[in-house]
Every structure is written in structure tokens, then in C-alpha cells.
N, C-alpha and C. Protein backbone atom coordinates (compact mmCIF):
# COMPACT_ATOMS: atom_id res chain seq x y z
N UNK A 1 146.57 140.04 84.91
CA UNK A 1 147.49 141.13 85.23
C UNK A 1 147.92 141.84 83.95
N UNK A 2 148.70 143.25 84.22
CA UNK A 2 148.88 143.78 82.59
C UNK A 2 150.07 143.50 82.26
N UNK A 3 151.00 142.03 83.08
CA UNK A 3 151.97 141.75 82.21
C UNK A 3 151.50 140.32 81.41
N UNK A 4 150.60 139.31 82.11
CA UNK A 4 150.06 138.68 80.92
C UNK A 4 149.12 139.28 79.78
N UNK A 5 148.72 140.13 80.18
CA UNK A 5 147.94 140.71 78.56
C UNK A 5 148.97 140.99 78.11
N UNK A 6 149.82 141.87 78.23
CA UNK A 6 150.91 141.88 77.03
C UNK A 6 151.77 140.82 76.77
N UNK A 7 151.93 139.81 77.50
CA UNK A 7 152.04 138.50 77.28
C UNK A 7 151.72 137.96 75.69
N UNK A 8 149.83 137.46 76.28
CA UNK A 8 149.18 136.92 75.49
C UNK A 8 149.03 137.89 74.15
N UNK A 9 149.32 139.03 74.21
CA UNK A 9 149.08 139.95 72.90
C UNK A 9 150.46 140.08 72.01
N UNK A 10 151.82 140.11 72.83
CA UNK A 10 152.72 139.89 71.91
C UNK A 10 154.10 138.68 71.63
N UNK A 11 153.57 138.05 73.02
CA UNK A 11 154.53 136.51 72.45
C UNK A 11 153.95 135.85 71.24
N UNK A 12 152.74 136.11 71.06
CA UNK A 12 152.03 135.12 69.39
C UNK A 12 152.28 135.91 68.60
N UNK A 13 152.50 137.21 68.32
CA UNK A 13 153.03 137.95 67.33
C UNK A 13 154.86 137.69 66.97
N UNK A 14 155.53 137.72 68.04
CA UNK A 14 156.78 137.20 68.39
C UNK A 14 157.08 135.90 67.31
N UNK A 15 156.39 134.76 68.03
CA UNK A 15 155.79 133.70 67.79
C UNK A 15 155.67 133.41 66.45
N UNK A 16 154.96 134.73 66.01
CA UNK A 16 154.98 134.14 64.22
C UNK A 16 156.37 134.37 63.38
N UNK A 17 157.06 135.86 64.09
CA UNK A 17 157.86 136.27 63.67
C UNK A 17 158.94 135.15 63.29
N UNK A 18 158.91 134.13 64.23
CA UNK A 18 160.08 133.26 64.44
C UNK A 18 159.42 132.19 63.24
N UNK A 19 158.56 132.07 62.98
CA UNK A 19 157.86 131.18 62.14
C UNK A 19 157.86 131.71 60.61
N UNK A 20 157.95 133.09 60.67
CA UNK A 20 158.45 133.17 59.42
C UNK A 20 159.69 133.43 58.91
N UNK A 21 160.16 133.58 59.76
CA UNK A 21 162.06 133.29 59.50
C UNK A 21 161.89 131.64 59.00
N UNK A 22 161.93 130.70 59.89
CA UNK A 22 161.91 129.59 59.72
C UNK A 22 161.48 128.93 58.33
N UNK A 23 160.33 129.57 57.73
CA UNK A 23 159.57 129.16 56.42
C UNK A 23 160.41 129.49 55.25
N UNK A 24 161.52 131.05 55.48
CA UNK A 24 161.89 131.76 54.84
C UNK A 24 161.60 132.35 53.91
N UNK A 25 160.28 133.36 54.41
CA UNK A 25 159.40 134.66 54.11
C UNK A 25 160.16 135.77 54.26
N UNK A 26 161.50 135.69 55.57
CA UNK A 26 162.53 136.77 55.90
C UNK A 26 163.85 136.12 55.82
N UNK A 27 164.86 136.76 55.55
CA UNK A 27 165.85 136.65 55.88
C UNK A 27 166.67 136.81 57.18
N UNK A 28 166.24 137.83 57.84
CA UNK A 28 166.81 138.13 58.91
C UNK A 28 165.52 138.92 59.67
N UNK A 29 166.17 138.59 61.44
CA UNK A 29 165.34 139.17 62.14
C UNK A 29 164.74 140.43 62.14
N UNK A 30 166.08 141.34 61.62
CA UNK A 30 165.84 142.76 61.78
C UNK A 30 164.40 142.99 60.60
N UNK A 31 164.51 142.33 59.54
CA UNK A 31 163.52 142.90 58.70
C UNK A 31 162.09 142.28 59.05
N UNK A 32 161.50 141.68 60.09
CA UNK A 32 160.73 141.87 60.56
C UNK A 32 160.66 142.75 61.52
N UNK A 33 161.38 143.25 62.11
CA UNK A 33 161.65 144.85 63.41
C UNK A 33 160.77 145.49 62.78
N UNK A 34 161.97 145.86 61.11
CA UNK A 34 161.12 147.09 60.21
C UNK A 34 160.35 147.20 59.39
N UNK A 35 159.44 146.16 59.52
CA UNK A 35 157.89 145.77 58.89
C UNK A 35 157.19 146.46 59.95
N UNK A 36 157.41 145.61 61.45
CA UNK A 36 156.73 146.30 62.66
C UNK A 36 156.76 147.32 63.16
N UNK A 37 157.96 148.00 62.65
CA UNK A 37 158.17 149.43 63.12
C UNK A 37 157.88 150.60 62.45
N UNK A 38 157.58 150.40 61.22
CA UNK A 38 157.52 150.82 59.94
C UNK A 38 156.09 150.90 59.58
N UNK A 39 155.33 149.55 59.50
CA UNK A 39 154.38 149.23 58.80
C UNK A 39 153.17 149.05 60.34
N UNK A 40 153.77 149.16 61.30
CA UNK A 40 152.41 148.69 61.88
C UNK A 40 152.40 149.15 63.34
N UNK A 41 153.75 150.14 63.51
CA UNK A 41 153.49 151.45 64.50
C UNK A 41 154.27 150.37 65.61
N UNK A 42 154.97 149.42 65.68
CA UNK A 42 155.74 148.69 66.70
C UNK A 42 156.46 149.95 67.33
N UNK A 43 157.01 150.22 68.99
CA UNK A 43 157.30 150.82 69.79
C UNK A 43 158.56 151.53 68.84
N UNK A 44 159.36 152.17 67.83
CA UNK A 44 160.60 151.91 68.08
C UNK A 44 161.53 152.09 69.16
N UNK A 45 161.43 152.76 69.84
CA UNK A 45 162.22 152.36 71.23
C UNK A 45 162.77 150.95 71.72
N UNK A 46 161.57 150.19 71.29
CA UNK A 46 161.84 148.70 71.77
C UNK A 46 162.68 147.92 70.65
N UNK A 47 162.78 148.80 69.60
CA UNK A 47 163.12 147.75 68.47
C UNK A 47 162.74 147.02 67.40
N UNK A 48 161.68 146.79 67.82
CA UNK A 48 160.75 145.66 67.29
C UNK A 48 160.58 144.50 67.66
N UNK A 49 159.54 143.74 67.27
CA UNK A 49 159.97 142.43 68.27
C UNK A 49 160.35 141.33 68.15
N UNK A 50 160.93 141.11 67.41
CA UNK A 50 162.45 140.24 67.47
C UNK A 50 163.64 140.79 68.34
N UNK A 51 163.66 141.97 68.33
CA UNK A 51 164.66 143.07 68.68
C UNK A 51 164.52 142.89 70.72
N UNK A 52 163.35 142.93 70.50
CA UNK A 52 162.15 142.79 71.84
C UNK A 52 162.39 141.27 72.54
N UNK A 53 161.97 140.65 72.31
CA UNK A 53 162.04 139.28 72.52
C UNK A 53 163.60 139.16 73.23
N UNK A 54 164.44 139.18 72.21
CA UNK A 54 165.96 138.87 72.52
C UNK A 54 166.27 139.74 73.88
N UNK A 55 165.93 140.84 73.51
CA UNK A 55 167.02 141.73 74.63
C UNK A 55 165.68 142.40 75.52
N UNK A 56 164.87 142.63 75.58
CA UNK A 56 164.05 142.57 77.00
C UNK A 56 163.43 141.51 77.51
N UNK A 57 162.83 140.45 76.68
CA UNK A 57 161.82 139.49 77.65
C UNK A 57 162.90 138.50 77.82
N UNK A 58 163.82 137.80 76.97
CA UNK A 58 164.49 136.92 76.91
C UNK A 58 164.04 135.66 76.52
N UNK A 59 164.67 134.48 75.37
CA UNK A 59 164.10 133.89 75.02
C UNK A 59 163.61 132.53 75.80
N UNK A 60 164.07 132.58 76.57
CA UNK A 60 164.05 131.41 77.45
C UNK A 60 162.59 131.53 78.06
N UNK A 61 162.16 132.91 78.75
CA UNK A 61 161.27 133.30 78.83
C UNK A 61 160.03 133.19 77.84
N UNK A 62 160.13 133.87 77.21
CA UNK A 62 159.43 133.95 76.05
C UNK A 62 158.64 132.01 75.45
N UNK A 63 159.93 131.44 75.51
CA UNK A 63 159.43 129.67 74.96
C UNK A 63 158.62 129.48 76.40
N UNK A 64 159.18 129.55 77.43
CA UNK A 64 158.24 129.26 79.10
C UNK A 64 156.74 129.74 78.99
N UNK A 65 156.28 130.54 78.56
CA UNK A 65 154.98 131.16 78.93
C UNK A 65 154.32 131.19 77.37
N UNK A 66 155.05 130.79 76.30
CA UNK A 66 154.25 130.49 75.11
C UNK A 66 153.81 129.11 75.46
N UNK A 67 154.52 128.30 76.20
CA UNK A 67 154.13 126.93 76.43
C UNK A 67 153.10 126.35 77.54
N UNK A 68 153.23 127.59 78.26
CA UNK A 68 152.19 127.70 79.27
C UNK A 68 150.83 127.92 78.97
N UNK A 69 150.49 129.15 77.65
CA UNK A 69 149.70 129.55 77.09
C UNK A 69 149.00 128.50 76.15
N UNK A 70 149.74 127.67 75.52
CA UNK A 70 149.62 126.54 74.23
C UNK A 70 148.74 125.49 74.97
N UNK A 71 149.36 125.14 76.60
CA UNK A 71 148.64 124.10 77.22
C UNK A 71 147.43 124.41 77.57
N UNK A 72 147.18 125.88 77.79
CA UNK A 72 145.89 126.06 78.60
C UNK A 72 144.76 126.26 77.28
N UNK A 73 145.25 126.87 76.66
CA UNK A 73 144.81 126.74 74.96
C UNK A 73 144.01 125.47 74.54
N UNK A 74 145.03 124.43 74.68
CA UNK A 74 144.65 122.48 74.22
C UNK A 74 143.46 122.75 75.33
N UNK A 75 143.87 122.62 76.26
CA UNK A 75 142.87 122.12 77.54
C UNK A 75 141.92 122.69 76.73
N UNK A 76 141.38 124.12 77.26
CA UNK A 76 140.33 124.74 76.41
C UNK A 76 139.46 124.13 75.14
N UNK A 77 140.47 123.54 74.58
CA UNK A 77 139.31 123.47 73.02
C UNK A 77 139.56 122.37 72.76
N UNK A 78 140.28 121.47 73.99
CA UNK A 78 139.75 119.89 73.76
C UNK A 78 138.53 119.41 74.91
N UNK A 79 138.61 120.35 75.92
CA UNK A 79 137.36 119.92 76.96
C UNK A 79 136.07 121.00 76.33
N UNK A 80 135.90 121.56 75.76
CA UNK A 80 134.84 122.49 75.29
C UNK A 80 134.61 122.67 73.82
N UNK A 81 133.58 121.83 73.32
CA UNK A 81 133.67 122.06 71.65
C UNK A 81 132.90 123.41 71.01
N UNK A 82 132.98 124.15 72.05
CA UNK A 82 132.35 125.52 71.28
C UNK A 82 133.55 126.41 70.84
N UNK A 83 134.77 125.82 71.52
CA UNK A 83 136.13 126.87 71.20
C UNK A 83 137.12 126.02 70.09
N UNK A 84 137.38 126.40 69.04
CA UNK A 84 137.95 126.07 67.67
C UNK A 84 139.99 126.05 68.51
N UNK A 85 140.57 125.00 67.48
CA UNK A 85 141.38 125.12 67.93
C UNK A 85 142.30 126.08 67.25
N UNK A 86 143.51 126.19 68.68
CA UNK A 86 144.10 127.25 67.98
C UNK A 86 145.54 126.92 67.80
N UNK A 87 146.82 127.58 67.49
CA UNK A 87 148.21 127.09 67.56
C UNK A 87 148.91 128.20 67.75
N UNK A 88 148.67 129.33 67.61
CA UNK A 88 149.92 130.58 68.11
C UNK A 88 150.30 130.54 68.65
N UNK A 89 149.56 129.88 70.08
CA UNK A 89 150.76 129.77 71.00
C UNK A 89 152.08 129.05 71.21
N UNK A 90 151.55 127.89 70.14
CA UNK A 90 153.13 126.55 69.92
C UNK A 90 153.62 127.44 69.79
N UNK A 91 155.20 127.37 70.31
CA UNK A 91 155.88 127.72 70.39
C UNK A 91 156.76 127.10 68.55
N UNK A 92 157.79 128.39 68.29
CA UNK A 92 158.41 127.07 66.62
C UNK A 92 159.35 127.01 67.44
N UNK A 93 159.58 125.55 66.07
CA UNK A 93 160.83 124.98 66.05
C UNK A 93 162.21 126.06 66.26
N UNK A 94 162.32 127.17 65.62
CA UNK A 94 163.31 128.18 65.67
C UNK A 94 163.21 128.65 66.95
N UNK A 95 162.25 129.12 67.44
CA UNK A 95 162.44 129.65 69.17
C UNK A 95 163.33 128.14 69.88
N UNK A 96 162.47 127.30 69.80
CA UNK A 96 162.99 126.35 70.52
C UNK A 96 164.69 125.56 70.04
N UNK A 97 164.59 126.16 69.05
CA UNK A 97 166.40 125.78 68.82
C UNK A 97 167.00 127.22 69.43
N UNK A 98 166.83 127.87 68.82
CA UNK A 98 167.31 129.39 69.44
C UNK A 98 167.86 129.15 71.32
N UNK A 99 166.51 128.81 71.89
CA UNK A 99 166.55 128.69 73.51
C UNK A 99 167.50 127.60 73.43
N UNK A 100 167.81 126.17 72.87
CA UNK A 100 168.49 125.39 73.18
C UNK A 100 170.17 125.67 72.68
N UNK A 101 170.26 126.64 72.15
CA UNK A 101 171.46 127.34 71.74
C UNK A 101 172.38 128.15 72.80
N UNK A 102 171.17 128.77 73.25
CA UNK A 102 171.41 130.09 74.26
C UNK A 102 172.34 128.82 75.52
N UNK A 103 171.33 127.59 75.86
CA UNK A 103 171.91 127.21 77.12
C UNK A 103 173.22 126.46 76.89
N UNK A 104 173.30 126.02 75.52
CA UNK A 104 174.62 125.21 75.37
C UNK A 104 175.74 126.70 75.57
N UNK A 105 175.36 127.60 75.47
CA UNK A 105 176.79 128.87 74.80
C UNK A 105 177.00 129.15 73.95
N UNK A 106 175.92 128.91 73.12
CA UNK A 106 176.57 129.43 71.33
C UNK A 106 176.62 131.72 71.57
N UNK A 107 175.48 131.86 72.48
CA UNK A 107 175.35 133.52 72.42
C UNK A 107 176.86 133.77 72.67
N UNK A 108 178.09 133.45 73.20
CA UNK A 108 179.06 133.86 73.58
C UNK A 108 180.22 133.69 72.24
N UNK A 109 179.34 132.80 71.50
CA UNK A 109 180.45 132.51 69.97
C UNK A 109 179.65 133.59 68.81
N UNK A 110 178.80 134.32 69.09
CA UNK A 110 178.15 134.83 68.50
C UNK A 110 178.90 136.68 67.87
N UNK A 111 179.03 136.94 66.98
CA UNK A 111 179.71 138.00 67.28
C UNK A 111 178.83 139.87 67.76
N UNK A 112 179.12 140.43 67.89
CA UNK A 112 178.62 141.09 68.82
C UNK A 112 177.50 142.07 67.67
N UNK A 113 176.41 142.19 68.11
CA UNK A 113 175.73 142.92 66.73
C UNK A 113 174.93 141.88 65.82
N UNK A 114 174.87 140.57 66.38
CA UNK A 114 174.41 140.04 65.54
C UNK A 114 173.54 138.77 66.47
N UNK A 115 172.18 138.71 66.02
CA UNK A 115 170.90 138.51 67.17
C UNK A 115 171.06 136.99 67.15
N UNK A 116 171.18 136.10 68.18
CA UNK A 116 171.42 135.00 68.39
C UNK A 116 169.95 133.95 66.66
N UNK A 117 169.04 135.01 67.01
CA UNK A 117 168.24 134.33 66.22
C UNK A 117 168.85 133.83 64.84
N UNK A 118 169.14 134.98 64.32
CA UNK A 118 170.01 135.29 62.89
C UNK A 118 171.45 134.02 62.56
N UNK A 119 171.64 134.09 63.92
CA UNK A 119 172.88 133.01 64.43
C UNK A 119 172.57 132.15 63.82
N UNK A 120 171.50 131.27 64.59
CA UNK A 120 170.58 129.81 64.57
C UNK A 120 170.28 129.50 63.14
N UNK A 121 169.30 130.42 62.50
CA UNK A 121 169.45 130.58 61.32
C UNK A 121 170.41 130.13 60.13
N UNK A 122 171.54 131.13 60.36
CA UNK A 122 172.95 131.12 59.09
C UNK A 122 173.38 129.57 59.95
N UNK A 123 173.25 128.60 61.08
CA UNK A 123 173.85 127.70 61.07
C UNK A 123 172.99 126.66 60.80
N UNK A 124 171.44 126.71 60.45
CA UNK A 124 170.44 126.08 60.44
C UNK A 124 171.00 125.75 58.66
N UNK A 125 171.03 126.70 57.82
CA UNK A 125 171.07 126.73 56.57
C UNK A 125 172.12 126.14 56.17
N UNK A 126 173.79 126.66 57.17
CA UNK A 126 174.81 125.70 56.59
C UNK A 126 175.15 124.19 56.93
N UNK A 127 174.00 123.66 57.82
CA UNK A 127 173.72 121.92 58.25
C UNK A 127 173.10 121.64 56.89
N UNK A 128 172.14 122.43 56.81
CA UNK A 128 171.16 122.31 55.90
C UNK A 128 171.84 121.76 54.16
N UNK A 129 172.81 122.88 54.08
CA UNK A 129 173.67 123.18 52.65
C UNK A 129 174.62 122.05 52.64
N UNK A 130 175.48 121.22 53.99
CA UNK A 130 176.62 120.46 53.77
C UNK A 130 175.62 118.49 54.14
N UNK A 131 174.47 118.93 54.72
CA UNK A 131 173.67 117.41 54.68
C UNK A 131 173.02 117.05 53.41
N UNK A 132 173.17 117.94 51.99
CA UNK A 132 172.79 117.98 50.69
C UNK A 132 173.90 117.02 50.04
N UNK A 133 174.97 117.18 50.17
CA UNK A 133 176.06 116.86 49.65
C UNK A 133 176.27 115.78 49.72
């Protein structure tokens, strides 16, 4: 259908986005938006897709059908050795904290203008900064 092709064409782009926040290649979500929006003709209307992700597909969504994709993926290129394996579709660690954020209620402690991802993030770093100590 042409909502899984755009599925499969931009949750792994999504996908990395969140993966390179995580590595910390970016700082913040938005400056992957304006790489994509900028550098590689992303919708701006939509935002970009971090921008995308959050506020049209939703992330909950988004981890559901990357995980759907990841399984059918394994299957694939563990029952058939002509297909190499692949991983875009794993879902990261950051989506999947992100989604487990969203259901506890942190989006509601979040202040307004500021992308739950980015959230996860600045609280990822200050666990990170006070478990040093």
C-alpha cells in the first residue's frame, strides 16, 4: 500500500535520526529537521523528520511498525542466505526510551515548544552527568 512504502522509506531515515542524537553527532532534534530540510529537499511543511515523527506519525507508532519491519527483515535473511543482513529497521534505544516516556507522562512535564525527544535527551545526559559523581 502507499502508506507502507512511505513507511518503509521514512521510519529508517527517522530511525537513524534518533540514532544519531543518541551517538551525539546532534545536539538537538531540530538540527537534523534542518539538514533535511535544507540539505536534502525534506517536505518543509512537514518539518522535517524528527519534527514528522513526533507530531504526525506519533512515536508510539513509529517504534510499532519499525518493529514489525525489523522482524520480517530477521526472518528474511536468517531463512534465505542470498539476503545480507540488515538493522535500520531496529528500532534505537532513544525511540524506545522516548515511547516509554510518552506512556509514563513525562510529554505533559515537558514545556511547550520543546520535542519530547530533546526532553529524553537533556534527561538522558543529566542521569548520565550525576551517575559520574
Amino acid at each position: 500500500s502507499d502508506e507502507e512504502v512511505l513507511e518503509r522509506l521514512f521510519f529508517p531515515l527517522i530511525n537513524e535520526g534518533f540514532r544519531i542524537l543518541e551517538e551525539g553527532y546532534a545536539t538537538r532534534s531540530s538540527d537534523i529537521d534542518v539538514v533535511y530540510i535544507f540539505g536534502y529537499g525534506f517536505p518543509p511543511a512537514k518539518g522535517g523528520p524528527m519534527f514528522y515523527a513526533e507530531n504526525y506519525v506519533g512515536l508510539s507508532k513509529l517504534l510499532e511498525r519499525l518493529s514489525v519491519y525489523a522482524a520480517e527483515a530477521k526472518k528474511r535473511y536468517t531463512t534465505n542466505p542470498h539476503y545480507l543482513p540488515i538493522d535500520y529497521f531496529e528500532p534505537s534505544q532513544l525511540l524506545v526510551e522516548c515511547v516509554q516516556a510518552e506512556r509514563t507522562g513525562m510529554r505533559s512535564k515537558v514545556p511547550a515548544g520543546v520535542p519530547l525527544v530533546d526532553a529524553v535527551l537533556s534527561y538522558k545526559k543529566k542521569s548520565k552527568g550525576a551517575s559520574k559523581l
